[in-house]
C-alpha atoms as a PDB file:
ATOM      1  CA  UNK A   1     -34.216 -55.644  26.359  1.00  0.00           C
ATOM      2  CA  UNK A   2     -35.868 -52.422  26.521  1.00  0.00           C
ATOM      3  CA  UNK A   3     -39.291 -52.420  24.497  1.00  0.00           C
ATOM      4  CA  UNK A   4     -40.103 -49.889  22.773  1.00  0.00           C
ATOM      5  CA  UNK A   5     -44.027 -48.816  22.080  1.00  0.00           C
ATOM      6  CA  UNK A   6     -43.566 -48.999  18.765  1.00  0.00           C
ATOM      7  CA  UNK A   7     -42.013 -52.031  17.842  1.00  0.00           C
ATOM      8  CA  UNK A   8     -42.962 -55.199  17.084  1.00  0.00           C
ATOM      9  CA  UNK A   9     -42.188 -56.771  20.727  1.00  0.00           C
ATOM     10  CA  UNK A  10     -44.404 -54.576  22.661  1.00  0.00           C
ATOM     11  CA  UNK A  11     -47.318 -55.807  20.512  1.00  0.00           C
ATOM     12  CA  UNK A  12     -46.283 -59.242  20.216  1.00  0.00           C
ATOM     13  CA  UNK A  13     -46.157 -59.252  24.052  1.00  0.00           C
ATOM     14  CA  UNK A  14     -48.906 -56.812  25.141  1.00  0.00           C
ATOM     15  CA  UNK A  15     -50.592 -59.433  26.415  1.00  0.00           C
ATOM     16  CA  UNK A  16     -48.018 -61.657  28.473  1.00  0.00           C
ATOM     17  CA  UNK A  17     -48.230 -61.620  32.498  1.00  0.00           C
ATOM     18  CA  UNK A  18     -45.342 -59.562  34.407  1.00  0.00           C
ATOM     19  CA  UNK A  19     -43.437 -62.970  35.082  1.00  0.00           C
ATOM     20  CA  UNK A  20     -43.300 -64.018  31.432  1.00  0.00           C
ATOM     21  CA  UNK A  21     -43.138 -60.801  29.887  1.00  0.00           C
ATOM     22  CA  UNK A  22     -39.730 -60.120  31.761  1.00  0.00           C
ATOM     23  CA  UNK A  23     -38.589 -64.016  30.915  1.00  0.00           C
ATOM     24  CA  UNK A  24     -39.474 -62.986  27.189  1.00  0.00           C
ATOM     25  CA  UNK A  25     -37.327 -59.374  27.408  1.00  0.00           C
ATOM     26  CA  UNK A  26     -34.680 -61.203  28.689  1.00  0.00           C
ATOM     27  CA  UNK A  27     -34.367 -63.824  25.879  1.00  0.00           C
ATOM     28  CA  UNK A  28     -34.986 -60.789  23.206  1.00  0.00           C
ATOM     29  CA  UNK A  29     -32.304 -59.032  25.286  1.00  0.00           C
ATOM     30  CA  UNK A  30     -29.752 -61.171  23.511  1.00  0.00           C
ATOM     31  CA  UNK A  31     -30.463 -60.252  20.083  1.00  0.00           C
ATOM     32  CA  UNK A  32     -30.689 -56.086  20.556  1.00  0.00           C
ATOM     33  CA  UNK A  33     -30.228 -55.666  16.982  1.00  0.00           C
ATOM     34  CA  UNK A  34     -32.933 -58.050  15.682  1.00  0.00           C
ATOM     35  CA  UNK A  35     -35.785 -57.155  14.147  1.00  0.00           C
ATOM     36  CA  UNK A  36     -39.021 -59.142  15.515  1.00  0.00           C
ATOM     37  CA  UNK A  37     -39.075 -61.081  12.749  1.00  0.00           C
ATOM     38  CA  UNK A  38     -34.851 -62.055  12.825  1.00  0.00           C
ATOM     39  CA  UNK A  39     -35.601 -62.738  16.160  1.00  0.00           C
ATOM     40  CA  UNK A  40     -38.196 -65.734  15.768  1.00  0.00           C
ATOM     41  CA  UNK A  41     -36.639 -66.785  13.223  1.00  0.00           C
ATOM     42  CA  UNK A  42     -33.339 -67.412  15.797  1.00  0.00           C
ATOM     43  CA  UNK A  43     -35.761 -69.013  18.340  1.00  0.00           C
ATOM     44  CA  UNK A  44     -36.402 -71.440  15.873  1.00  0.00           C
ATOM     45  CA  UNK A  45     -33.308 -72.281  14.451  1.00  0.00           C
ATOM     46  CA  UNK A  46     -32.237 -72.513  18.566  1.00  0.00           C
ATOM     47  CA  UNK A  47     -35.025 -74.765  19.465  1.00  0.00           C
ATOM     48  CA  UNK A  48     -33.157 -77.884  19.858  1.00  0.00           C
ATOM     49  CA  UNK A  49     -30.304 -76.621  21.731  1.00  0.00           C
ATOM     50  CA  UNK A  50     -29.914 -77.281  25.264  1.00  0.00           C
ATOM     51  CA  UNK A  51     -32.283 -74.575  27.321  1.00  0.00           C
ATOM     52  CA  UNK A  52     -33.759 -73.068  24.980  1.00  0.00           C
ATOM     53  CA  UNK A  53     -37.478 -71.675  25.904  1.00  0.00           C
ATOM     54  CA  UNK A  54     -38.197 -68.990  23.325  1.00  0.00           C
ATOM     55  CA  UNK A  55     -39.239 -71.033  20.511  1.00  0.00           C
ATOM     56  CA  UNK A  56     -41.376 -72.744  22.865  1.00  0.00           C
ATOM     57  CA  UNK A  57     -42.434 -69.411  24.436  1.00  0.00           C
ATOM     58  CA  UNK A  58     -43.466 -67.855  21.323  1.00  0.00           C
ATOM     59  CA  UNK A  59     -45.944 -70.904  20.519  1.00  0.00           C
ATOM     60  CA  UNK A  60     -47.141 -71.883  23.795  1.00  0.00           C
ATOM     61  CA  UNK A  61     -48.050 -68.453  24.947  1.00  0.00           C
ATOM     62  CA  UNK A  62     -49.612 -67.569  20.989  1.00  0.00           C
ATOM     63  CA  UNK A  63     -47.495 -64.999  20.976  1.00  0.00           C
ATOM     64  CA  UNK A  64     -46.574 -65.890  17.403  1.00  0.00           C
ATOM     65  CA  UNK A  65     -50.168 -66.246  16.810  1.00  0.00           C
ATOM     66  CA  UNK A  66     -50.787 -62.511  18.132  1.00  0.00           C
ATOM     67  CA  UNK A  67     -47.494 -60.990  16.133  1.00  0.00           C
ATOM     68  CA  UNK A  68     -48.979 -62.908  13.030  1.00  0.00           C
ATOM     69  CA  UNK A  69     -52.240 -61.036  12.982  1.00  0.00           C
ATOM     70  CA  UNK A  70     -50.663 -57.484  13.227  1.00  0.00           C
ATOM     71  CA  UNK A  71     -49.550 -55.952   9.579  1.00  0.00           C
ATOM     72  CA  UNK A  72     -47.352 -53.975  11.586  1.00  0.00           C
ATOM     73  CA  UNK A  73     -45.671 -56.057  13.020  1.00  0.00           C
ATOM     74  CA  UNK A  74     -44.404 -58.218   9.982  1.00  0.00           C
ATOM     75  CA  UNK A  75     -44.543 -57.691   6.262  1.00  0.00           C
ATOM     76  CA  UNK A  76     -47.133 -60.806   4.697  1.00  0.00           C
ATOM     77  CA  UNK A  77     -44.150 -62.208   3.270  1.00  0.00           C
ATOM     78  CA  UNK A  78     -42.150 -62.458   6.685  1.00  0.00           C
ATOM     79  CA  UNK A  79     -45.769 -63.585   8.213  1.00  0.00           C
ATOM     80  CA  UNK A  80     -46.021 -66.600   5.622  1.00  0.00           C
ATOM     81  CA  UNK A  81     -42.676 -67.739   6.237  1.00  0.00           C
ATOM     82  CA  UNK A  82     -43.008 -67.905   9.898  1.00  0.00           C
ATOM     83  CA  UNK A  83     -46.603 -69.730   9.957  1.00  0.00           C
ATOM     84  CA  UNK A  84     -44.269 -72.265   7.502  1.00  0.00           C
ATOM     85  CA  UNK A  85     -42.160 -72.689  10.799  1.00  0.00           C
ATOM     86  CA  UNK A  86     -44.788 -72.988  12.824  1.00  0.00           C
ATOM     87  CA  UNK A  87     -46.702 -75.439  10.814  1.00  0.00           C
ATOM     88  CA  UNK A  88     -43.328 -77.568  10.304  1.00  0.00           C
ATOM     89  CA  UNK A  89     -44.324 -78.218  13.584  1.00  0.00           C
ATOM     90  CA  UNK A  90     -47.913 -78.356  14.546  1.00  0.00           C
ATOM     91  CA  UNK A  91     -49.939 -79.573  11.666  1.00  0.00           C
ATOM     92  CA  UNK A  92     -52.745 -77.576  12.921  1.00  0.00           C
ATOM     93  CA  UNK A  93     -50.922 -74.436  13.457  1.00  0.00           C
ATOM     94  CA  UNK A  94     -53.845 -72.832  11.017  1.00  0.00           C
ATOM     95  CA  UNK A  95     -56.577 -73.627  12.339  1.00  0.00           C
ATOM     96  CA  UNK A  96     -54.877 -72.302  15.473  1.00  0.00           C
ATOM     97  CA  UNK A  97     -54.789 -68.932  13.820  1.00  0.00           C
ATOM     98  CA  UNK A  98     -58.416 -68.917  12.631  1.00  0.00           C
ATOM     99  CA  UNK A  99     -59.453 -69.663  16.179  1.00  0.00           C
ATOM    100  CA  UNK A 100     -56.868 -67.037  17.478  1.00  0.00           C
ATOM    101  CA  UNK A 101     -59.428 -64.278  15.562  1.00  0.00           C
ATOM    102  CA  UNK A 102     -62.952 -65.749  15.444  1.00  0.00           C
ATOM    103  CA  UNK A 103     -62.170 -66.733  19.437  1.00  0.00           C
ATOM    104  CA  UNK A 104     -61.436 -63.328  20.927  1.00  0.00           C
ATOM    105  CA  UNK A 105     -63.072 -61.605  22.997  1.00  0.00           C
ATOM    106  CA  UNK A 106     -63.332 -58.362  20.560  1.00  0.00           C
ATOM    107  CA  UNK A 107     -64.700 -60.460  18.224  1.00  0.00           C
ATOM    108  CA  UNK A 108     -66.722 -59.361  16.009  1.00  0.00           C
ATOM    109  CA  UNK A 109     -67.860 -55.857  16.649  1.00  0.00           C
ATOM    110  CA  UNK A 110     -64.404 -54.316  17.763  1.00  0.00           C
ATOM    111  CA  UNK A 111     -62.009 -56.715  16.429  1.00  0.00           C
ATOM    112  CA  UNK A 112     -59.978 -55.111  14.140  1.00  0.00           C
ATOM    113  CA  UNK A 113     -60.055 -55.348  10.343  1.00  0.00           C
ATOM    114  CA  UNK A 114     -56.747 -54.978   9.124  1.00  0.00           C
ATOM    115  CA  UNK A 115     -55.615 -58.233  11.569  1.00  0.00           C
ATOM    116  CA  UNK A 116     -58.203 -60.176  10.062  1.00  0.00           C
ATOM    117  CA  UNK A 117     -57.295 -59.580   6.538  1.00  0.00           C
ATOM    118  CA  UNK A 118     -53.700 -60.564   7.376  1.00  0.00           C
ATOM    119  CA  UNK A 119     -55.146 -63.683   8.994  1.00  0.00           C
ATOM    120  CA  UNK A 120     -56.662 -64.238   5.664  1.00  0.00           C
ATOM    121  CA  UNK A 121     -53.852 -63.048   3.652  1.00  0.00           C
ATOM    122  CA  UNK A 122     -51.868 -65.649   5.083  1.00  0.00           C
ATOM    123  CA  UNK A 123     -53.709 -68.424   4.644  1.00  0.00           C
ATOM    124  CA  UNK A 124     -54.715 -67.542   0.854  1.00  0.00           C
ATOM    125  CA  UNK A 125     -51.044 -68.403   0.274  1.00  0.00           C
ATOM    126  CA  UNK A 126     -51.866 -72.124   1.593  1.00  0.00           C
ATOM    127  CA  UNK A 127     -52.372 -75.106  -0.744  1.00  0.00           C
ATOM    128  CA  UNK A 128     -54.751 -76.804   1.318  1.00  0.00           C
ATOM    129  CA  UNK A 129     -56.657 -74.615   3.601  1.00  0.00           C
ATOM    130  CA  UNK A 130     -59.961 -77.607   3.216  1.00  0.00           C
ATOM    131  CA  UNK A 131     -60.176 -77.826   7.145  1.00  0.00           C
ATOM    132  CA  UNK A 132     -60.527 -74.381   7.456  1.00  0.00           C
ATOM    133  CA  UNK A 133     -64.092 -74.469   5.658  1.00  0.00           C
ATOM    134  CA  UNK A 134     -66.349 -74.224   8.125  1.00  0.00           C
ATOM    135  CA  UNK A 135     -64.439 -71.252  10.169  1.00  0.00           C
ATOM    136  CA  UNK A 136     -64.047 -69.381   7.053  1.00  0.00           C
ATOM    137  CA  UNK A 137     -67.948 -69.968   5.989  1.00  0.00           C
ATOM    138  CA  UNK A 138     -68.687 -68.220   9.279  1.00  0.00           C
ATOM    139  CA  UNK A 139     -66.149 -65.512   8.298  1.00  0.00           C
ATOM    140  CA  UNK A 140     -68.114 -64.893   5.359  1.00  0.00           C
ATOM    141  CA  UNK A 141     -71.069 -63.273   6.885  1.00  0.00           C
ATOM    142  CA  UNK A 142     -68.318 -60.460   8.365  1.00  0.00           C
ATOM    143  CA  UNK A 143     -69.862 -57.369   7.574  1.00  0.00           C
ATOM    144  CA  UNK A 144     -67.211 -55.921   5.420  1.00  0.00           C
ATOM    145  CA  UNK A 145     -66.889 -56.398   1.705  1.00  0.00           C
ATOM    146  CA  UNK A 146     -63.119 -56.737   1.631  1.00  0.00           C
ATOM    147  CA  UNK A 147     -63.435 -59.680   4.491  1.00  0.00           C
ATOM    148  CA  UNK A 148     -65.986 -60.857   1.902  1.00  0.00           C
ATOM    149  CA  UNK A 149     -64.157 -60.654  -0.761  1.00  0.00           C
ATOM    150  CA  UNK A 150     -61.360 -62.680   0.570  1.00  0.00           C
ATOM    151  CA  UNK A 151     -62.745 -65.376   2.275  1.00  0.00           C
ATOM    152  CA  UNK A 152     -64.684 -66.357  -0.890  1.00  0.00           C
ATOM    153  CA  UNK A 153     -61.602 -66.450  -2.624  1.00  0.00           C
ATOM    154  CA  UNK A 154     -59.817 -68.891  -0.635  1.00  0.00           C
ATOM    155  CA  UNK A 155     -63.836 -70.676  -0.333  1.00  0.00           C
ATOM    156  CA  UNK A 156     -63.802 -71.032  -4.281  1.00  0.00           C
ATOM    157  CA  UNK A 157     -60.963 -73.412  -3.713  1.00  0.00           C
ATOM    158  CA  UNK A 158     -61.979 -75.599  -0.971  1.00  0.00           C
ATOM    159  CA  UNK A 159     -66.351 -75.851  -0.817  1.00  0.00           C
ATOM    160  CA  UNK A 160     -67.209 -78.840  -2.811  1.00  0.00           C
ATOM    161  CA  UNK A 161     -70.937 -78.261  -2.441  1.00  0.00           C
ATOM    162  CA  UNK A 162     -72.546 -76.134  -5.635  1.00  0.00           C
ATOM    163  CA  UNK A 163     -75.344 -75.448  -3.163  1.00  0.00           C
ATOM    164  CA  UNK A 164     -73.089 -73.307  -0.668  1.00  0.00           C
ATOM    165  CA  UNK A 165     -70.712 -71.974  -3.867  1.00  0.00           C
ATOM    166  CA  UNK A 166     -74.420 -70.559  -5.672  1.00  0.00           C
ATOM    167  CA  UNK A 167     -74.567 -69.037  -2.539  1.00  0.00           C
ATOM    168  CA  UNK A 168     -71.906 -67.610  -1.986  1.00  0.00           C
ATOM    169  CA  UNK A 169     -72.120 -65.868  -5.348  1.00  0.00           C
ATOM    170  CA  UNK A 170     -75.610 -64.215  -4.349  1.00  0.00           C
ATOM    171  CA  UNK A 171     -73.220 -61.366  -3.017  1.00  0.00           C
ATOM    172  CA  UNK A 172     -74.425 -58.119  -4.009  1.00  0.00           C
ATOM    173  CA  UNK A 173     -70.823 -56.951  -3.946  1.00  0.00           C
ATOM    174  CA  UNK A 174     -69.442 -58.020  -7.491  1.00  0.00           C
ATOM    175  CA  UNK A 175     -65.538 -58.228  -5.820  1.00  0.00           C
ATOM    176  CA  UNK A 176     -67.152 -61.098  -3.499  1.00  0.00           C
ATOM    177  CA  UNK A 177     -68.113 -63.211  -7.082  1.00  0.00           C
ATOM    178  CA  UNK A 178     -65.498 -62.402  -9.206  1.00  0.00           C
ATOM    179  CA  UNK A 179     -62.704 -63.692  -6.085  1.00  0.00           C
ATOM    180  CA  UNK A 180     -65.052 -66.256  -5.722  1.00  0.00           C
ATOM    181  CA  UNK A 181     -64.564 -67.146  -9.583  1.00  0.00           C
ATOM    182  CA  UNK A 182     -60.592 -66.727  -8.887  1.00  0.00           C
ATOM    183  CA  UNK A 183     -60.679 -69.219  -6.110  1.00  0.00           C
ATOM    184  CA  UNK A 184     -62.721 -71.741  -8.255  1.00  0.00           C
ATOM    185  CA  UNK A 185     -59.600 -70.854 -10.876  1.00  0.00           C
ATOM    186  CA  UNK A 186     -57.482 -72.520  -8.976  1.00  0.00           C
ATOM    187  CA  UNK A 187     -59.198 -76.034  -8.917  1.00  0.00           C
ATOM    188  CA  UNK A 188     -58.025 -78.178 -11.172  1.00  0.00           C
ATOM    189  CA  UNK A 189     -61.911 -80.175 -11.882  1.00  0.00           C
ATOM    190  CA  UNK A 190     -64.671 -77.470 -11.313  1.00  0.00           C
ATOM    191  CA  UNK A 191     -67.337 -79.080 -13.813  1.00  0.00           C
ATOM    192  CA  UNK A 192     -69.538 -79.359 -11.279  1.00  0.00           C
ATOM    193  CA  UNK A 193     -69.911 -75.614 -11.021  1.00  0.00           C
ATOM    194  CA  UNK A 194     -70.312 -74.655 -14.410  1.00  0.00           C
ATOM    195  CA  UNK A 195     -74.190 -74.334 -14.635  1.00  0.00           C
ATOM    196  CA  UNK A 196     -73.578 -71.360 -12.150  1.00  0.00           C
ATOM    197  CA  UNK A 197     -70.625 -70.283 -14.213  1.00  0.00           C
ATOM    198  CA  UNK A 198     -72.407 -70.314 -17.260  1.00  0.00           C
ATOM    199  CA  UNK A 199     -74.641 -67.469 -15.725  1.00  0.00           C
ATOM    200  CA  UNK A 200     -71.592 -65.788 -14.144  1.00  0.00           C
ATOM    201  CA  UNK A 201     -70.688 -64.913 -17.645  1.00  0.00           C
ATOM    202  CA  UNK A 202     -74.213 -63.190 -18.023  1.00  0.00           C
ATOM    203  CA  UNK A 203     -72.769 -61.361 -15.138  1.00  0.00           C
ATOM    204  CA  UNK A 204     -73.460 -57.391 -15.531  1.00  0.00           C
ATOM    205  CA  UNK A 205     -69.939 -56.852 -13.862  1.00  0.00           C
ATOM    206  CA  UNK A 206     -67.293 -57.195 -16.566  1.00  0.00           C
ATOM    207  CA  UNK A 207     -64.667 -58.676 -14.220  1.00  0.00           C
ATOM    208  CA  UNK A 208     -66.986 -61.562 -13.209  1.00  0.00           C
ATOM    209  CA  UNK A 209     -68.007 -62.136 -16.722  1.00  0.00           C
ATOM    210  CA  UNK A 210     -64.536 -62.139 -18.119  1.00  0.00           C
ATOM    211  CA  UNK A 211     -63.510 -64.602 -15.092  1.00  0.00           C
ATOM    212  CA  UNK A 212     -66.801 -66.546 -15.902  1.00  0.00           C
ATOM    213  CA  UNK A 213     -65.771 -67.033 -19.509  1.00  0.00           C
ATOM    214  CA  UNK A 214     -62.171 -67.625 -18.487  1.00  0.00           C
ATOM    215  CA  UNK A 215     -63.711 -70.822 -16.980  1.00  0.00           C
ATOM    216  CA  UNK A 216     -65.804 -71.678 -19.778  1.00  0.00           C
ATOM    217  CA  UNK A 217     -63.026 -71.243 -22.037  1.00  0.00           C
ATOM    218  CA  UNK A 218     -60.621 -73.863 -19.827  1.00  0.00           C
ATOM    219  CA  UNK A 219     -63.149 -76.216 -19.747  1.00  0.00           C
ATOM    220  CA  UNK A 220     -63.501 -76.526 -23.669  1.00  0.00           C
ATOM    221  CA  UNK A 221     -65.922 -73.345 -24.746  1.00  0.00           C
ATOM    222  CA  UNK A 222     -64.438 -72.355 -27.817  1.00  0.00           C
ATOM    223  CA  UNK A 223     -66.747 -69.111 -28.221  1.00  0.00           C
ATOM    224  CA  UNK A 224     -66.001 -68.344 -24.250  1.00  0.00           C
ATOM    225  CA  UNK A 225     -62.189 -67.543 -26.014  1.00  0.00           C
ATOM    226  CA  UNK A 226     -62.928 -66.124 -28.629  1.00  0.00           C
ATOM    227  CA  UNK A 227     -64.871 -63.787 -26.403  1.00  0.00           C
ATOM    228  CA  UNK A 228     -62.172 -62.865 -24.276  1.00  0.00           C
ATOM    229  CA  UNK A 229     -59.910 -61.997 -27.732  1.00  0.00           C
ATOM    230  CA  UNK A 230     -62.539 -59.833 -28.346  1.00  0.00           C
ATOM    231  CA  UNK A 231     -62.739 -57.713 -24.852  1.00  0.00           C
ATOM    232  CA  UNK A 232     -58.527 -57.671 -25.043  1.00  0.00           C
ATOM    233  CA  UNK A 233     -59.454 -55.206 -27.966  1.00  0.00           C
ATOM    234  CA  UNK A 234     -61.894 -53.379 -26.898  1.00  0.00           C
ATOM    235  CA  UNK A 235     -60.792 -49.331 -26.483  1.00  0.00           C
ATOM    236  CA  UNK A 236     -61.924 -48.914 -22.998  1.00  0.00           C
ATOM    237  CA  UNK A 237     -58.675 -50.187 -20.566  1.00  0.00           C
ATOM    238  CA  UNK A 238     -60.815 -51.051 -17.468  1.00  0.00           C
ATOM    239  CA  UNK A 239     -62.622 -53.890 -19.940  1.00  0.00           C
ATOM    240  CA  UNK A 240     -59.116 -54.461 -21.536  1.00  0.00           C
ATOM    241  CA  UNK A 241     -57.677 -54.987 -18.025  1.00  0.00           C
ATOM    242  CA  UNK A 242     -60.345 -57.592 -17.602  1.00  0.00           C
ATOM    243  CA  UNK A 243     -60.159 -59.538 -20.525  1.00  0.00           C
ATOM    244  CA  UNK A 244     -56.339 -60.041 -20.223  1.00  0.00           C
ATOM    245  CA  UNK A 245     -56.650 -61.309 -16.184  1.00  0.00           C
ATOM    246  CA  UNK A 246     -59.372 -63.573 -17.485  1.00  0.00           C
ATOM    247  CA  UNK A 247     -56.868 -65.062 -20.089  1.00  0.00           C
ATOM    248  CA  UNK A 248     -54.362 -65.631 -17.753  1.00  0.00           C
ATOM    249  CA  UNK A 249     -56.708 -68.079 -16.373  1.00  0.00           C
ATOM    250  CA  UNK A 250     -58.515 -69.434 -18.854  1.00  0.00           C
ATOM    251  CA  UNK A 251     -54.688 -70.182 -19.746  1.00  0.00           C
ATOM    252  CA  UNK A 252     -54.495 -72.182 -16.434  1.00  0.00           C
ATOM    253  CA  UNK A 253     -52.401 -69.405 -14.771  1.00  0.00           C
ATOM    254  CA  UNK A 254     -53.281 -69.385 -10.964  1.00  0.00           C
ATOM    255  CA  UNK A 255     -50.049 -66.591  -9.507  1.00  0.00           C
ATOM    256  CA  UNK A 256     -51.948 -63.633  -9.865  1.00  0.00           C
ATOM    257  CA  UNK A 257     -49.917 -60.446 -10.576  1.00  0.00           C
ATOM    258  CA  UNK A 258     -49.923 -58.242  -7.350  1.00  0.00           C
ATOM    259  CA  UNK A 259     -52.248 -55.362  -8.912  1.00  0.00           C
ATOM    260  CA  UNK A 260     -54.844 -57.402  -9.285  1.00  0.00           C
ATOM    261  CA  UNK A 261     -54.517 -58.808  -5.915  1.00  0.00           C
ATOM    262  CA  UNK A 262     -54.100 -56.073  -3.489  1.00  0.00           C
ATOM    263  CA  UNK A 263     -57.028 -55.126  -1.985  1.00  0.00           C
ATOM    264  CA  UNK A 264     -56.037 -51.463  -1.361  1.00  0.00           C
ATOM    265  CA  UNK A 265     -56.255 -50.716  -5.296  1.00  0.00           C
ATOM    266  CA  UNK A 266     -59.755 -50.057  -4.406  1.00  0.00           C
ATOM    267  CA  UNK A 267     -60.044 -47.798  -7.567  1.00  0.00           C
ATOM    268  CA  UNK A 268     -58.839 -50.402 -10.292  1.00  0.00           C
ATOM    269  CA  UNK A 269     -61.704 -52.720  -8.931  1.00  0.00           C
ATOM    270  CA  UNK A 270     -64.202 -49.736  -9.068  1.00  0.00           C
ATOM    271  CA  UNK A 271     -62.679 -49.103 -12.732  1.00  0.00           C
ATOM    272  CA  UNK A 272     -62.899 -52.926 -13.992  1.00  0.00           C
ATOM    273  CA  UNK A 273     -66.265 -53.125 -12.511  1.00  0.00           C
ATOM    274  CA  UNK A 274     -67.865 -49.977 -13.912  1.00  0.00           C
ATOM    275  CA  UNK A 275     -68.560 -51.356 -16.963  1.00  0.00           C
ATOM    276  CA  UNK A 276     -71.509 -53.405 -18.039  1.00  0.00           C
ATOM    277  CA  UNK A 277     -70.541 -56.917 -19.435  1.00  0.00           C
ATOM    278  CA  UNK A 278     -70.347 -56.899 -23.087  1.00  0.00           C
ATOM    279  CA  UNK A 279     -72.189 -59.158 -25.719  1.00  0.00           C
ATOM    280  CA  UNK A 280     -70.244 -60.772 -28.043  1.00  0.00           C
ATOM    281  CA  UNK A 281     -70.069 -59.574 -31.118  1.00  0.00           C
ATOM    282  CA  UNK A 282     -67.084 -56.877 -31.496  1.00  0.00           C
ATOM    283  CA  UNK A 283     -69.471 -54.148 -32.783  1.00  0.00           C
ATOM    284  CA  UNK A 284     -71.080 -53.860 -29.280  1.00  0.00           C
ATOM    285  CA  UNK A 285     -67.578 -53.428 -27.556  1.00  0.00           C
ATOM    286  CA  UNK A 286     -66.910 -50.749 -30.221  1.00  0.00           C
ATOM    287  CA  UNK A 287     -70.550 -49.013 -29.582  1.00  0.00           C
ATOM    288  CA  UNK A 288     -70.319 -48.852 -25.647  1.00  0.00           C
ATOM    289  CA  UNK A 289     -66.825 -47.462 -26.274  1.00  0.00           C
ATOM    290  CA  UNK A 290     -68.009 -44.514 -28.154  1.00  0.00           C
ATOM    291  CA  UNK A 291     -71.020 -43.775 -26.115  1.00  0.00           C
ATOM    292  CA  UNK A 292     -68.960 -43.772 -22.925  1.00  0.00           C
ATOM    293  CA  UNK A 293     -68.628 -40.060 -21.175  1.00  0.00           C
ATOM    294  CA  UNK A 294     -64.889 -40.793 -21.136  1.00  0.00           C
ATOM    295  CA  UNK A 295     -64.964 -40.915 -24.960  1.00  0.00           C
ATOM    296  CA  UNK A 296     -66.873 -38.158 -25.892  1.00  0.00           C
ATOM    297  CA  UNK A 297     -65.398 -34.884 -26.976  1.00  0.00           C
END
């Protein structure tokens, strides 16, 4: 098959030696008309016939593993559903992929952003990433907030230790708590972290105080609620935006709607955090409203 520079083949197989890389174009040579992601997908359902090599190829060589990494290479959704192959098949397929990042050579100063994200993307959609703890506690210290951001998110689910989880939520950046806060969401016991959550709704970031409160309220705060009812209410929409995530969860809703996930909606993050956190009693919502330059005639 002829490889083009700007498909998903030449970056899948940048990296393969002349001998392999022409065994490789020769299997994808079969299947001109596949996209890279049709054609792993046929390596796998052809694994078990009799001399087949590109499943094999593809997983041996981390091929897969590189291709997985690359947003342009596959869409997250085409990403997930091969590591679901792969892991169907090597158990440890994950940690595989952390180690494919944190273990090459660019790494950290020149490895690229936008493949680690998608490394993390993927494995956000995991239900138990726990082995992945320690890797992803390294991850944290990544100098960018984004990287930040996500890792705590999938850390809020899996670090059983307060001591590392109060420290986590030191962040100056207030996206780094509040995903920490989701990823605590999706535990189903988290008493052990309320004394830090009870602060988190002190929180002078309204998104982490509305997730704080979200928390409370699941774990039997009336007034957290009733709080939340309150912010749905309030005039300004960045704290109304807030207040209606945070009762998704307090409602035990963990399938976040896509807006709030996607990290590129830099703005509505900027908008829900802009706001102070609001004290409870509905005439202070009302009286930050009307003071607020976007209110004023």
């Amino acid at each position: 098959m002829s490889v083009n520079a700007s498909d998903g083949f030449t970056i899948a197989f940048s990296d393969a030696p002349p001998a392999l890389l022409a065994k490789l174009e020769a299997i994808a040579a079969k299947h001109k008309e596949a996209s890279f992601f049709e054609f792993v997908r046929l390596q796998w359902e052809a694994r078990a016939e009799e001399g087949a090599m590109g499943w094999s190829t593809l997983m041996d060589g981390e091929f897969l593993l590189r291709a997985l990494t690359y947003p342009e290479v596959l869409t997250l959704p085409h990403a997930i559903d091969l590591t679901r192959l792969a892991l169907a098949e090597d158990t440890l397929f994950d940690t595989k992929l952390m180690r494919h990042i944190l273990n090459h050579p660019l790494w950290p100063d020149q490895f690229p952003v936008s493949r680690i994200m998608r490394t993390l993307e993927i494995l956000d959609d995991f239900d138990e990433p726990h082995r992945l703890a320690m890797p992803l506690l390294k991850l944290s210290k990544f100098p960018d907030n984004h990287i930040q951001s996500k890792v705590a998110k999938i850390l809020g689910r899996v670090i059983d230790s307060p001591e590392v989880i109060e420290e986590l939520f030191q962040n100056e950046d207030s996206r780094v708590r509040a995903n920490l806060l989701e990823g605590i969401a999706r535990r189903d016991d988290f008493a052990v972290f309320l004394p830090m959550i009870e602060r988190a709704a002190q929180d002078p970031s309204t998104r982490v105080s509305s997730l704080a409160l979200a928390l409370r309220a699941r774990a039997g705060h009336a007034g957290a609620g009733a709080l939340i009812k309150i912010r749905s209410k309030a005039p300004l929409p960045q704290i109304r935006r807030s207040a209606e995530f945070a009762n998704r969860i307090a409602n035990g809703e963990t399938a976040y709607p896509q807006e709030v996930l996607n990290p590129d909606l830099a703005s509505l993050a900027r908008a829900v955090d802009a706001e102070p956190a609001m004290a409870a009693p509905i005439e202070e919502v009302h009286s930050q409203s009307d003071s607020h330059p976007e209110n004023q005639p």
